[in-house]
PDB file of N, CA and C in Angstrom:
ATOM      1  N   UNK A   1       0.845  -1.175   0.000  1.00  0.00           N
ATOM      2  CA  UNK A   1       0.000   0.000   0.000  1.00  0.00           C
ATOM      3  C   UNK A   1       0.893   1.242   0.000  1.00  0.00           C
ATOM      4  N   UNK A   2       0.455   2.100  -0.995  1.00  0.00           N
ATOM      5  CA  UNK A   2       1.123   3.739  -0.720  1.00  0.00           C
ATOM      6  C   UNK A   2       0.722   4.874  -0.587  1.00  0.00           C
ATOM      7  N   UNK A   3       0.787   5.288   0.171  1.00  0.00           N
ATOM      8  CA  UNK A   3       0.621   6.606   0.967  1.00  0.00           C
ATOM      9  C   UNK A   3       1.010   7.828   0.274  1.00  0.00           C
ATOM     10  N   UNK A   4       0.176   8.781   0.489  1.00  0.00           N
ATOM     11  CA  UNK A   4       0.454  10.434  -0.212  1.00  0.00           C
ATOM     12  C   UNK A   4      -0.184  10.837   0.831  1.00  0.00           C
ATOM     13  N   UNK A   5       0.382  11.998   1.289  1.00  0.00           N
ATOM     14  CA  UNK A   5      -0.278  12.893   2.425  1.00  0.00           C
ATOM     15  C   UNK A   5      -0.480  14.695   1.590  1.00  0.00           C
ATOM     16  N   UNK A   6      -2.159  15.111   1.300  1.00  0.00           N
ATOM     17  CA  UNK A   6      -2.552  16.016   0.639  1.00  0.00           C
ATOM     18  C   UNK A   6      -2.657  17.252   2.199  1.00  0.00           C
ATOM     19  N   UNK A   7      -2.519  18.448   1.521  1.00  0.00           N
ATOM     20  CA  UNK A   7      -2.887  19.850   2.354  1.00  0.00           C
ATOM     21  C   UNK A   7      -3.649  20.136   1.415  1.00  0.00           C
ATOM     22  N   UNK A   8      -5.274  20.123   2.054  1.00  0.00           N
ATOM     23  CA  UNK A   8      -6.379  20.522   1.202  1.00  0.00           C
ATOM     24  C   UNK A   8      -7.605  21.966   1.513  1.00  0.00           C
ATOM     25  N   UNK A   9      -7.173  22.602   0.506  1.00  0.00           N
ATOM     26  CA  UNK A   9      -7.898  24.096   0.919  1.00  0.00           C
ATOM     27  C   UNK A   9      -8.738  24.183   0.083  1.00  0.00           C
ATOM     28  N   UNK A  10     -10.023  23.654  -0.027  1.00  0.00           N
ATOM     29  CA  UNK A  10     -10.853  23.734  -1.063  1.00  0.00           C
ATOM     30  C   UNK A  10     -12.435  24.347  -0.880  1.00  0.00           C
ATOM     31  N   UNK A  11     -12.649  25.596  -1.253  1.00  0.00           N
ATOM     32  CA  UNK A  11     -13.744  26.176  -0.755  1.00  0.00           C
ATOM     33  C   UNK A  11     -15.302  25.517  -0.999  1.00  0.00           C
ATOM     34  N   UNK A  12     -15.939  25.990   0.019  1.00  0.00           N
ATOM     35  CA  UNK A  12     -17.711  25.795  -0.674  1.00  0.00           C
ATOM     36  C   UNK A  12     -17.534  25.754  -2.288  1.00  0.00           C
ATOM     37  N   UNK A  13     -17.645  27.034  -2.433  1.00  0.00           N
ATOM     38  CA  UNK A  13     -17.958  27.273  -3.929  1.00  0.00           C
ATOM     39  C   UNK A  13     -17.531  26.633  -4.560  1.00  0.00           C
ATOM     40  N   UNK A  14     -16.291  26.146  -4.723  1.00  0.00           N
ATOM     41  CA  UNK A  14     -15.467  25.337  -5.652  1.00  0.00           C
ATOM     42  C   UNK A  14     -16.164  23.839  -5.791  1.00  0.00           C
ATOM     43  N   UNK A  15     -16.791  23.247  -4.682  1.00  0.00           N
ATOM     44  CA  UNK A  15     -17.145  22.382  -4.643  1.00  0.00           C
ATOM     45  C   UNK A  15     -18.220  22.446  -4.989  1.00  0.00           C
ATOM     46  N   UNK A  16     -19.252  23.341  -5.091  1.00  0.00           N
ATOM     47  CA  UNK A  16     -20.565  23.587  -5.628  1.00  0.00           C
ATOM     48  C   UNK A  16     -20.571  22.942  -7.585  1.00  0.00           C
ATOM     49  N   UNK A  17     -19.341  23.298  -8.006  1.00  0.00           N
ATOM     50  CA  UNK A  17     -19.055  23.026  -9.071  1.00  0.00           C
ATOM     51  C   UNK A  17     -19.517  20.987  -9.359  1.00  0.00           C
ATOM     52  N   UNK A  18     -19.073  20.429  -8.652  1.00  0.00           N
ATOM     53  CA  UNK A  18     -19.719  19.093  -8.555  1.00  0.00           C
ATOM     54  C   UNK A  18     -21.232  19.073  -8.344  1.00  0.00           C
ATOM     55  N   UNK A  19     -21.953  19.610  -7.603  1.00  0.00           N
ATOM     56  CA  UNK A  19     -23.737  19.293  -8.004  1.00  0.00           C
ATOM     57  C   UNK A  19     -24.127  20.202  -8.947  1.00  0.00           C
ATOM     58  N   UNK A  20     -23.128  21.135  -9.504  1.00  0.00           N
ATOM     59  CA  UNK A  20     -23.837  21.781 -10.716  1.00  0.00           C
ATOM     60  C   UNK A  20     -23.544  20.778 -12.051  1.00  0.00           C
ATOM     61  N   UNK A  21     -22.868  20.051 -12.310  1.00  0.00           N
ATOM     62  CA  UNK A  21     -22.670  19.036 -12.909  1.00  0.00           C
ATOM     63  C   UNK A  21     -21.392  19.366 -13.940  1.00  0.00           C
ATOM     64  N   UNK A  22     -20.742  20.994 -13.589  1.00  0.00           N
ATOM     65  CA  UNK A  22     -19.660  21.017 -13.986  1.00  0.00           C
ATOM     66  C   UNK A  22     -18.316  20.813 -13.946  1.00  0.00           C
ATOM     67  N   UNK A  23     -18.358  19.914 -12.778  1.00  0.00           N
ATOM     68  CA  UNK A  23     -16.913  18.994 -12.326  1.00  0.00           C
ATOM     69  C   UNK A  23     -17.347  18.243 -11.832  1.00  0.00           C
ATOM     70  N   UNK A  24     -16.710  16.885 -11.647  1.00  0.00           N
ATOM     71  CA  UNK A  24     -16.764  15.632 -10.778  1.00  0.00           C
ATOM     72  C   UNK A  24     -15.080  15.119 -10.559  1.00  0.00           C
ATOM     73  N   UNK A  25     -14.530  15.799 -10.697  1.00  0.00           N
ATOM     74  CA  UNK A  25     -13.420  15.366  -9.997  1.00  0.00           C
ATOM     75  C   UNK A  25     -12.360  16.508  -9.884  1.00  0.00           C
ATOM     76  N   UNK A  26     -11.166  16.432  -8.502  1.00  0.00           N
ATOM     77  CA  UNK A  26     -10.495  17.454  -8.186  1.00  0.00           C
ATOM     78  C   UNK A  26      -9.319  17.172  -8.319  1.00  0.00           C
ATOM     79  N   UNK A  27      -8.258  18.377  -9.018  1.00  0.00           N
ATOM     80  CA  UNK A  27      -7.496  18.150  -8.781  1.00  0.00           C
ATOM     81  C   UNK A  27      -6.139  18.807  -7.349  1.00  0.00           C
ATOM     82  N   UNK A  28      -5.590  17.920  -7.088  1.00  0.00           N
ATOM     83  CA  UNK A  28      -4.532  18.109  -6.166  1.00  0.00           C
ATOM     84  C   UNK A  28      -3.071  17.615  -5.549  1.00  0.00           C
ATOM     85  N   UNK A  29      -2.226  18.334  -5.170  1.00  0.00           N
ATOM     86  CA  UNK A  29      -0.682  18.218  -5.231  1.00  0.00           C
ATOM     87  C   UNK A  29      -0.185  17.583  -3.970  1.00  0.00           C
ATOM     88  N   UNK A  30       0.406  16.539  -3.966  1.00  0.00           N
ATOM     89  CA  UNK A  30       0.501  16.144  -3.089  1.00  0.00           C
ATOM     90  C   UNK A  30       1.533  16.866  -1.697  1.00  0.00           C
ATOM     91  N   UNK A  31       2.083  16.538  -0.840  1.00  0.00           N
ATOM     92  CA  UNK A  31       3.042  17.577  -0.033  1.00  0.00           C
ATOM     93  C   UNK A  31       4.989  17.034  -0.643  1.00  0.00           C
ATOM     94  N   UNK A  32       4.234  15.580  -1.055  1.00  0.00           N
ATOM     95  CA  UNK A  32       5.424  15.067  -2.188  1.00  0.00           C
ATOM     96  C   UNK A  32       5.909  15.716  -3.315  1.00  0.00           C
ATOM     97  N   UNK A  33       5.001  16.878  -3.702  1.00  0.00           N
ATOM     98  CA  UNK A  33       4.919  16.998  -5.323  1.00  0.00           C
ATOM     99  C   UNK A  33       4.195  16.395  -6.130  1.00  0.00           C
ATOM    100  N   UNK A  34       3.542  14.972  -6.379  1.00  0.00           N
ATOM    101  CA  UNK A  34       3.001  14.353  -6.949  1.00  0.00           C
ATOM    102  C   UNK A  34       1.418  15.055  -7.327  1.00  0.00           C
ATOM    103  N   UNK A  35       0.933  15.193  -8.407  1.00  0.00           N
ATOM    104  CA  UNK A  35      -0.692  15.190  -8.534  1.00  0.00           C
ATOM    105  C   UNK A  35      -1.583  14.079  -8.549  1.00  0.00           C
ATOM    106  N   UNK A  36      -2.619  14.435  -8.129  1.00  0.00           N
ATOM    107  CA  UNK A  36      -3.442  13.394  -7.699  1.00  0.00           C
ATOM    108  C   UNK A  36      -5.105  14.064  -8.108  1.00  0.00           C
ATOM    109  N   UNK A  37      -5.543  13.259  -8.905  1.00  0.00           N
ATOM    110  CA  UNK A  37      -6.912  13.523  -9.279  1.00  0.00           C
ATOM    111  C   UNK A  37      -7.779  12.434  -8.660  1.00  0.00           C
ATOM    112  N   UNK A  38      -8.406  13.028  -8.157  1.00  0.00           N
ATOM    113  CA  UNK A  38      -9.515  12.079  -7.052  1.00  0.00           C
ATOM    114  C   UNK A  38     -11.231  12.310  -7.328  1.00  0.00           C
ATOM    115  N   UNK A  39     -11.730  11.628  -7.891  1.00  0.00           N
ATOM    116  CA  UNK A  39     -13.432  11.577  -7.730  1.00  0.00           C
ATOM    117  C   UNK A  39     -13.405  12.401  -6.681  1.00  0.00           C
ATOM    118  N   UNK A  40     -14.631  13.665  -7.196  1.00  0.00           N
ATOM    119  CA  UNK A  40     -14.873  14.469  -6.082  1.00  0.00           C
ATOM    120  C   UNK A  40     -15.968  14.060  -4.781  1.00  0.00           C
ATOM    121  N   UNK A  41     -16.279  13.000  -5.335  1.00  0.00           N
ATOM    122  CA  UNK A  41     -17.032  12.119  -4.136  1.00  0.00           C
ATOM    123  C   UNK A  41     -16.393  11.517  -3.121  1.00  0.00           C
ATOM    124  N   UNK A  42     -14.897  11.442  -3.388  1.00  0.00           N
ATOM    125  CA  UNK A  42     -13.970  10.741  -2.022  1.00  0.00           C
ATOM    126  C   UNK A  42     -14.039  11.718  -0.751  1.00  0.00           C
ATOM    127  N   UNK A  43     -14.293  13.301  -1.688  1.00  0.00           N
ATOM    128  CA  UNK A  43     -13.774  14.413  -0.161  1.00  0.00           C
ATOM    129  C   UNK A  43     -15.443  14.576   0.648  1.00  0.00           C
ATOM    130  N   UNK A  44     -16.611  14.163  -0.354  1.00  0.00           N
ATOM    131  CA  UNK A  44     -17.665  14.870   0.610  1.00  0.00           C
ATOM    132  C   UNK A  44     -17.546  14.258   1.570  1.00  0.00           C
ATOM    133  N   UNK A  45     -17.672  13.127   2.304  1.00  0.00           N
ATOM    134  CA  UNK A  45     -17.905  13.007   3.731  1.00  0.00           C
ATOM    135  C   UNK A  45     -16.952  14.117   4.837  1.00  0.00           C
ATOM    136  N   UNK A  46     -15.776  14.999   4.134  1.00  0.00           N
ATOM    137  CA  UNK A  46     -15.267  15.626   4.509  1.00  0.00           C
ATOM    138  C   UNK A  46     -15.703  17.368   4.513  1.00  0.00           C
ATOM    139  N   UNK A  47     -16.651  17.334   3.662  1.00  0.00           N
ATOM    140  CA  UNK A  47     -17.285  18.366   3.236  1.00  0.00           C
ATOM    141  C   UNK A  47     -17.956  19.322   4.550  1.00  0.00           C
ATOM    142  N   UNK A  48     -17.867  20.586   4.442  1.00  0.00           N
ATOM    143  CA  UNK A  48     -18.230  21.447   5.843  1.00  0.00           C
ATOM    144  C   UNK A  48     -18.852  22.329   4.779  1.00  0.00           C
ATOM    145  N   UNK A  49     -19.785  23.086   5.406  1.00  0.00           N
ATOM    146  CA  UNK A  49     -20.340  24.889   5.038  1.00  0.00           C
ATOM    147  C   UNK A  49     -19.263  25.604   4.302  1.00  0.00           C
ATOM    148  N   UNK A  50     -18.212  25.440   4.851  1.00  0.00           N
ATOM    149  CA  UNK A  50     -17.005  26.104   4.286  1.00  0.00           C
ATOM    150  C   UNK A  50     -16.442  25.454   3.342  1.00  0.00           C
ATOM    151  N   UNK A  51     -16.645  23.983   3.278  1.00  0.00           N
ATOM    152  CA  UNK A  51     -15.708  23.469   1.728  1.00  0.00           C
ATOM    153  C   UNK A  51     -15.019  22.620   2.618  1.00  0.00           C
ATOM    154  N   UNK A  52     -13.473  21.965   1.876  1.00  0.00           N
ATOM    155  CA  UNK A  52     -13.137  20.786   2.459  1.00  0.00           C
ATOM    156  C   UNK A  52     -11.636  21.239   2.899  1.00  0.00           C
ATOM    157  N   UNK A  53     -11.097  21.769   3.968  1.00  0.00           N
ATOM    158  CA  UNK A  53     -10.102  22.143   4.551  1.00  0.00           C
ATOM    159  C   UNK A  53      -9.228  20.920   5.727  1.00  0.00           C
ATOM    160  N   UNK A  54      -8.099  20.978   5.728  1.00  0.00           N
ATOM    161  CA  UNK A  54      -6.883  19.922   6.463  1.00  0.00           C
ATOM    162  C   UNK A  54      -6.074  19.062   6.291  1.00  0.00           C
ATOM    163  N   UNK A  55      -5.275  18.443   6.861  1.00  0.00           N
ATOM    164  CA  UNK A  55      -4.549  17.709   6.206  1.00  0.00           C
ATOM    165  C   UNK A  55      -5.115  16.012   6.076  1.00  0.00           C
ATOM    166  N   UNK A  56      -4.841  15.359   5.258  1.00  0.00           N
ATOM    167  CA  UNK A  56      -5.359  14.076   4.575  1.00  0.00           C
ATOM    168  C   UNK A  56      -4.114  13.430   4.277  1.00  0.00           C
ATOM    169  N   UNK A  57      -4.287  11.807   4.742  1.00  0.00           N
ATOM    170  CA  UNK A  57      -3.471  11.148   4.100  1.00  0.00           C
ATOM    171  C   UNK A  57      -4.060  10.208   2.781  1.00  0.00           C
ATOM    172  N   UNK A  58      -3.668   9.977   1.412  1.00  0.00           N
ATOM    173  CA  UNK A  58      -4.507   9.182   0.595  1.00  0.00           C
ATOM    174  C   UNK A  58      -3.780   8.130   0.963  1.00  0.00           C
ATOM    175  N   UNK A  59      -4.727   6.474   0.748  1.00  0.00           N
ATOM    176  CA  UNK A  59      -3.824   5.520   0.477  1.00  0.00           C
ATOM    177  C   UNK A  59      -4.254   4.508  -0.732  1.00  0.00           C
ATOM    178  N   UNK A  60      -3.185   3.697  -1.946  1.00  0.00           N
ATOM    179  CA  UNK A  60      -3.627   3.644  -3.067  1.00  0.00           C
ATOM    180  C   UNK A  60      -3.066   2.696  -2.887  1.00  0.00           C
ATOM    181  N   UNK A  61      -3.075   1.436  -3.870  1.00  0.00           N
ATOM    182  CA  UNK A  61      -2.761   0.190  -4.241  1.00  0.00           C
ATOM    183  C   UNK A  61      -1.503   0.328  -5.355  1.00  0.00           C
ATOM    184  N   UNK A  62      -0.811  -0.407  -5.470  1.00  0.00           N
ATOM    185  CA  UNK A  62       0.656  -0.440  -6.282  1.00  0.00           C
ATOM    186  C   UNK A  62       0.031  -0.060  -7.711  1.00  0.00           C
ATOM    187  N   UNK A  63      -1.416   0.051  -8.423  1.00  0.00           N
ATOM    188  CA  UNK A  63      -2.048   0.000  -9.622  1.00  0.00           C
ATOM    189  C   UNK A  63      -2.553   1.440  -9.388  1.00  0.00           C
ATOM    190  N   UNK A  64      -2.414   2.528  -8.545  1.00  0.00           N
ATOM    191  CA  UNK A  64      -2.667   3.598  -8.273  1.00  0.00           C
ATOM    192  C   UNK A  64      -4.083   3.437  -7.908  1.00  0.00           C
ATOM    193  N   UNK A  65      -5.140   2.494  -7.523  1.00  0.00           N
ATOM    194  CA  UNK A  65      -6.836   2.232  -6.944  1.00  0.00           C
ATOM    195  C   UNK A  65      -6.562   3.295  -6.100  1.00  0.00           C
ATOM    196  N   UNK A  66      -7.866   3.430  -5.284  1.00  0.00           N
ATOM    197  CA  UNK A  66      -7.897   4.441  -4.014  1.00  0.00           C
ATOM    198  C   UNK A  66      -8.394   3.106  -3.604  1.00  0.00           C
ATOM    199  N   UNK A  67      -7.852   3.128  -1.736  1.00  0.00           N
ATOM    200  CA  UNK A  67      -8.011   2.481  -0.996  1.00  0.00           C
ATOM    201  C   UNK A  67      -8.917   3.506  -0.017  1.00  0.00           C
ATOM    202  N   UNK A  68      -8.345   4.246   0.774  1.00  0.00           N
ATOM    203  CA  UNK A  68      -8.808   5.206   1.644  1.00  0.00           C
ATOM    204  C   UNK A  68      -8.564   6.705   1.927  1.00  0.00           C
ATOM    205  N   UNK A  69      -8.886   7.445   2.349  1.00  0.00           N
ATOM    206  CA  UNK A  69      -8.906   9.148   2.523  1.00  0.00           C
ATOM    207  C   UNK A  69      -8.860   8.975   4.153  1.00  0.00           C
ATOM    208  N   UNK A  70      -8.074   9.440   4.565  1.00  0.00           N
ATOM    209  CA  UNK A  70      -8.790   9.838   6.119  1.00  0.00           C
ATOM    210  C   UNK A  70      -7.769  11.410   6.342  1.00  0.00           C
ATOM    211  N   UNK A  71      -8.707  11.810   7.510  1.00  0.00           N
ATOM    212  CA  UNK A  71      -8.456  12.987   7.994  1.00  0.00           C
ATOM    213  C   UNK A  71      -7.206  13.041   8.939  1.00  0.00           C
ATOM    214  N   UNK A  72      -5.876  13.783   8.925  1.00  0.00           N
ATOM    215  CA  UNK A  72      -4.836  13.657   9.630  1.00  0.00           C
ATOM    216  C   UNK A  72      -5.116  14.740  10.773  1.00  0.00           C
ATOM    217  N   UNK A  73      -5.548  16.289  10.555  1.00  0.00           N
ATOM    218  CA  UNK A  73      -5.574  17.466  11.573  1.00  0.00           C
ATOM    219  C   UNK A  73      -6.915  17.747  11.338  1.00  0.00           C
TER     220      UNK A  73
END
């Protein structure tokens, strides 16, 4: 299993863009450097009034799958 740890500052609005049906997925940099495009459905359970803010570790399978998202801070 491999690990990327994201710093994610992503507002309401920006995310509004997913139920308007003009995005479904986000992109973001890892603290590695690496980019990482993730179904924007991995962050809602993370989702606040304000949008999706903190640090996250991703974890992915050697085939790049998503395994899990969880919240680090």
């Amino acid at each position: 299993m491999l690990k990327l740890q994201l710093d994610i500052s992503l507002p309401a609005e920006e995310f509004l863009r997913v139920y308007q049906g003009t995005a479904n997925r986000v992109l973001l940099r890892s603290r590695e450097g690496k980019s990482v495009s993730l179904p924007a459905g991995r962050l809602q359970p993370f989702l606040t009034h304000e949008g999706v803010y903190g640090s996250f570790e991703l974890s992915f399978d050697a085939d790049g799958k998503f395994i899990s998202l969880r919240r680090l801070t």
